[in-house]
C-alpha atoms as a PDB file:
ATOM      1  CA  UNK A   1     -27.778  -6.669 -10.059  1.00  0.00           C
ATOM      2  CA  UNK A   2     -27.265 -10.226 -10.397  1.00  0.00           C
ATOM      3  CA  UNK A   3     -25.457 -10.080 -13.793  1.00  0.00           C
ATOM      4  CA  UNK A   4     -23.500  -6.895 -12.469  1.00  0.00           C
ATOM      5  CA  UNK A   5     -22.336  -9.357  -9.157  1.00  0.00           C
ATOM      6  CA  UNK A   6     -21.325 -12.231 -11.508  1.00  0.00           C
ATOM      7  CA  UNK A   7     -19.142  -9.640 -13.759  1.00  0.00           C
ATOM      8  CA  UNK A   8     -17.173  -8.713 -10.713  1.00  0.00           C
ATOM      9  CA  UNK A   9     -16.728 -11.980  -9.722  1.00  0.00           C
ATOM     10  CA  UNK A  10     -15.490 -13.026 -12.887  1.00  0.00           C
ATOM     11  CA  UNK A  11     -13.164 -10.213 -13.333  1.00  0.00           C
ATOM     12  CA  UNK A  12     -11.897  -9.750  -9.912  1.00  0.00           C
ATOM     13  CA  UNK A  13     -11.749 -12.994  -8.504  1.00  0.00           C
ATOM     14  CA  UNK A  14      -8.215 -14.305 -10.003  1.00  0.00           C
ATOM     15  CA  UNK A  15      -6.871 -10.793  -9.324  1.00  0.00           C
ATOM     16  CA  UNK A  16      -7.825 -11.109  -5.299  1.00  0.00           C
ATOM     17  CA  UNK A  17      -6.745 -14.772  -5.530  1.00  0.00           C
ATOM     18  CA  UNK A  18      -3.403 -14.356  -6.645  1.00  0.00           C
ATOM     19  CA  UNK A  19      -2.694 -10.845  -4.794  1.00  0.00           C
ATOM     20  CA  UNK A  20      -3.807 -13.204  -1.740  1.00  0.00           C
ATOM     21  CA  UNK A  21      -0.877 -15.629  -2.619  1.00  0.00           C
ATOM     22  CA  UNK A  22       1.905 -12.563  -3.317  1.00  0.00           C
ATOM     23  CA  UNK A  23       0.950 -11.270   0.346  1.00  0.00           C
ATOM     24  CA  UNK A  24       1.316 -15.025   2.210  1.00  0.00           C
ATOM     25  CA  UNK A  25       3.903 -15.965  -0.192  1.00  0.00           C
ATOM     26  CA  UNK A  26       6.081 -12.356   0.893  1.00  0.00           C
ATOM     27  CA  UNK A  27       5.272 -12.660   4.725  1.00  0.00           C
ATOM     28  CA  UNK A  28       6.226 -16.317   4.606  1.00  0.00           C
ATOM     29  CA  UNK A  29       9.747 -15.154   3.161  1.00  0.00           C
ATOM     30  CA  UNK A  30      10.088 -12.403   5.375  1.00  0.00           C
ATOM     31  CA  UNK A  31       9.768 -14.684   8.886  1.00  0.00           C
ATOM     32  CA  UNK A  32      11.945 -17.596   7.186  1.00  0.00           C
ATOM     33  CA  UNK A  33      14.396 -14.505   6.728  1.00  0.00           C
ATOM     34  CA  UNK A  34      14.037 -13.435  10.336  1.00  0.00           C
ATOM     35  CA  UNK A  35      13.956 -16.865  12.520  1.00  0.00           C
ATOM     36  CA  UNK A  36      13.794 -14.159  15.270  1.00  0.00           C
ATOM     37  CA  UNK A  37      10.637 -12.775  14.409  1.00  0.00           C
ATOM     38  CA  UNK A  38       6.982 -14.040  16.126  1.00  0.00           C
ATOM     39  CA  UNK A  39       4.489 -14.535  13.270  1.00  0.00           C
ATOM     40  CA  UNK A  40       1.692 -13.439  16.149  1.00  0.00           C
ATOM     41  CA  UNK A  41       3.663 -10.277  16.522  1.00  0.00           C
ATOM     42  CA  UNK A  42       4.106  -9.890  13.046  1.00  0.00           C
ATOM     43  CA  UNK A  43       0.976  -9.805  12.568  1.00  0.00           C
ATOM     44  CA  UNK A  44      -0.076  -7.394  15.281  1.00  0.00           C
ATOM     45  CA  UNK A  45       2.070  -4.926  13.781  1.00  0.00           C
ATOM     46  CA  UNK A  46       0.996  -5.473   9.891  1.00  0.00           C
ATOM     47  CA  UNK A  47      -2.621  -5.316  11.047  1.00  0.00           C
ATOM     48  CA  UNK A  48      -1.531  -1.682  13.575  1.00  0.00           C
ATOM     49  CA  UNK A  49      -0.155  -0.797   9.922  1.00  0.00           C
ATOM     50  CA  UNK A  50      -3.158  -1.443   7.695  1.00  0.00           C
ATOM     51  CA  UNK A  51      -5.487   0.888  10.314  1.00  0.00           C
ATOM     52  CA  UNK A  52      -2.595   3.079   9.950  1.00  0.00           C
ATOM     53  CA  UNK A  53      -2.799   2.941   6.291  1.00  0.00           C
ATOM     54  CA  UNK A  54      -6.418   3.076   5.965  1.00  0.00           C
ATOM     55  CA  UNK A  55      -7.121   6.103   8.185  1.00  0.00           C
ATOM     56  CA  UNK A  56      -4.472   7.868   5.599  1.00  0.00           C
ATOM     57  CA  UNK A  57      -1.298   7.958   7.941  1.00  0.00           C
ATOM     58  CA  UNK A  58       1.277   6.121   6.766  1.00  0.00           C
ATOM     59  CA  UNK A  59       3.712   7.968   4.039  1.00  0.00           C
ATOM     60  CA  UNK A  60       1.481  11.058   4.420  1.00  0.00           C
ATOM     61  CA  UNK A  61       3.157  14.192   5.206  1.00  0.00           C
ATOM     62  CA  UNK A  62       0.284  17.155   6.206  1.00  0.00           C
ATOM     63  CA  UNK A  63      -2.216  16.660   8.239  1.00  0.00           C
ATOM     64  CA  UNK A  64      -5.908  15.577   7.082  1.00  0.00           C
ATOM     65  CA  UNK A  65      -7.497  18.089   8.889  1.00  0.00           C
ATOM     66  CA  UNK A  66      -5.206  21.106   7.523  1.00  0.00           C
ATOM     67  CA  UNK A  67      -7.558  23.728   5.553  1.00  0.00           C
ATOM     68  CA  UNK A  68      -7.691  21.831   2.296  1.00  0.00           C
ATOM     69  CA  UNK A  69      -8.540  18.537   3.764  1.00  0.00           C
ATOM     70  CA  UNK A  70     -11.144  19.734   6.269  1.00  0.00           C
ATOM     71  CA  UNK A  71     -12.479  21.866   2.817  1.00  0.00           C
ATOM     72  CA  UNK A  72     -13.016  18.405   1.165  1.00  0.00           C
ATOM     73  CA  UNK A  73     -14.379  16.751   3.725  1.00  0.00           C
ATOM     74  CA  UNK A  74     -17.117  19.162   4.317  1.00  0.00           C
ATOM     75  CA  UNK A  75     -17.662  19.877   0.408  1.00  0.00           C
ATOM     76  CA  UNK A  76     -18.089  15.901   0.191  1.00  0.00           C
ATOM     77  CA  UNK A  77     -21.102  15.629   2.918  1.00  0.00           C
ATOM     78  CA  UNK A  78     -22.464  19.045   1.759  1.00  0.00           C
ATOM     79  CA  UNK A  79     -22.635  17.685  -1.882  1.00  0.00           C
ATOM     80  CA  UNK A  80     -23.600  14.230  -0.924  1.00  0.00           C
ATOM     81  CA  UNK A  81     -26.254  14.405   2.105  1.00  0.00           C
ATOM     82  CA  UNK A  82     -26.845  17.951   1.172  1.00  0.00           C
ATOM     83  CA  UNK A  83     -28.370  21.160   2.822  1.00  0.00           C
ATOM     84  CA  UNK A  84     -31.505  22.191   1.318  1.00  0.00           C
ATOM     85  CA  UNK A  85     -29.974  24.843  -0.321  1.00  0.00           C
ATOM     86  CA  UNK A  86     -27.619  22.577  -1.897  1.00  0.00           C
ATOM     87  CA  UNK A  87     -30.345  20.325  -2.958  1.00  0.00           C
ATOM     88  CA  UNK A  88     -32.340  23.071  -4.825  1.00  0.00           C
ATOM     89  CA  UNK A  89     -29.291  24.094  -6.361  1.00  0.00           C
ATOM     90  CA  UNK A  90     -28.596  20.674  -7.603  1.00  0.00           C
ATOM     91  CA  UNK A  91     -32.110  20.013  -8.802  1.00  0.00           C
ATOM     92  CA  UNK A  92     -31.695  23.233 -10.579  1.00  0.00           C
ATOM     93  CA  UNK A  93     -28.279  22.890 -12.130  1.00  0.00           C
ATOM     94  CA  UNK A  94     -26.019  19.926 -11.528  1.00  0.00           C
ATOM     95  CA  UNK A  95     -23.103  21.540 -12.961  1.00  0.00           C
ATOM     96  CA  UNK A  96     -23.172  24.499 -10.635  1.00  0.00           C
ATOM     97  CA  UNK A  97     -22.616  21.998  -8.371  1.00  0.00           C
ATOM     98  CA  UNK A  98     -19.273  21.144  -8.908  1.00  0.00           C
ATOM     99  CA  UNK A  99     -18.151  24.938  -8.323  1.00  0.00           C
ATOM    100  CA  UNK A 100     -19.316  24.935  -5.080  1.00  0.00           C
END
């Protein structure tokens, strides 16, 4: 696990590190752009955004809980914390599984 940790590291850190600076450096333009604009606000609204954005509504169009979504959602716990029926089946025969 240790060697696994260290890969990431090594792999991901100059990725975060410079994503980090293309965010600060882009909101620092943005309120030297906009004098107007309160960084504290600013951030209130990027961080309303980013729950937004995480909980899958920004740019979405349909619903998450239409038929299809509410399918997958219930397909995903069924398959991964299982019903005993679900776990025979998948001791039996993974790839049944993945009709289910």
């Amino acid at each position: 696990m240790t060697m696994a940790k260290m890969m990431m590291i090594r792999c991901e850190q100059d990725n975060e590190i410079e994503q980090r600076k293309t965010y600060h450096s882009a909101v620092q333009q943005f309120l030297d752009s906009n004098p107007s604009v309160n960084r504290s606000d600013l951030n209130r609204l990027l961080q309303l955004h980013n729950t937004a954005a995480t909980a899958g509504f920004v740019d979405e169009v349909r619903t998450r809980w239409d038929f299809s979504g509410s399918f997958s959602f219930v397909s995903t716990v069924v398959s991964t914390i299982g019903e005993p029926r679900v776990q025979q089946l998948r001791r039996v025969d993974g790839v049944m599984l993945e009709f289910l």
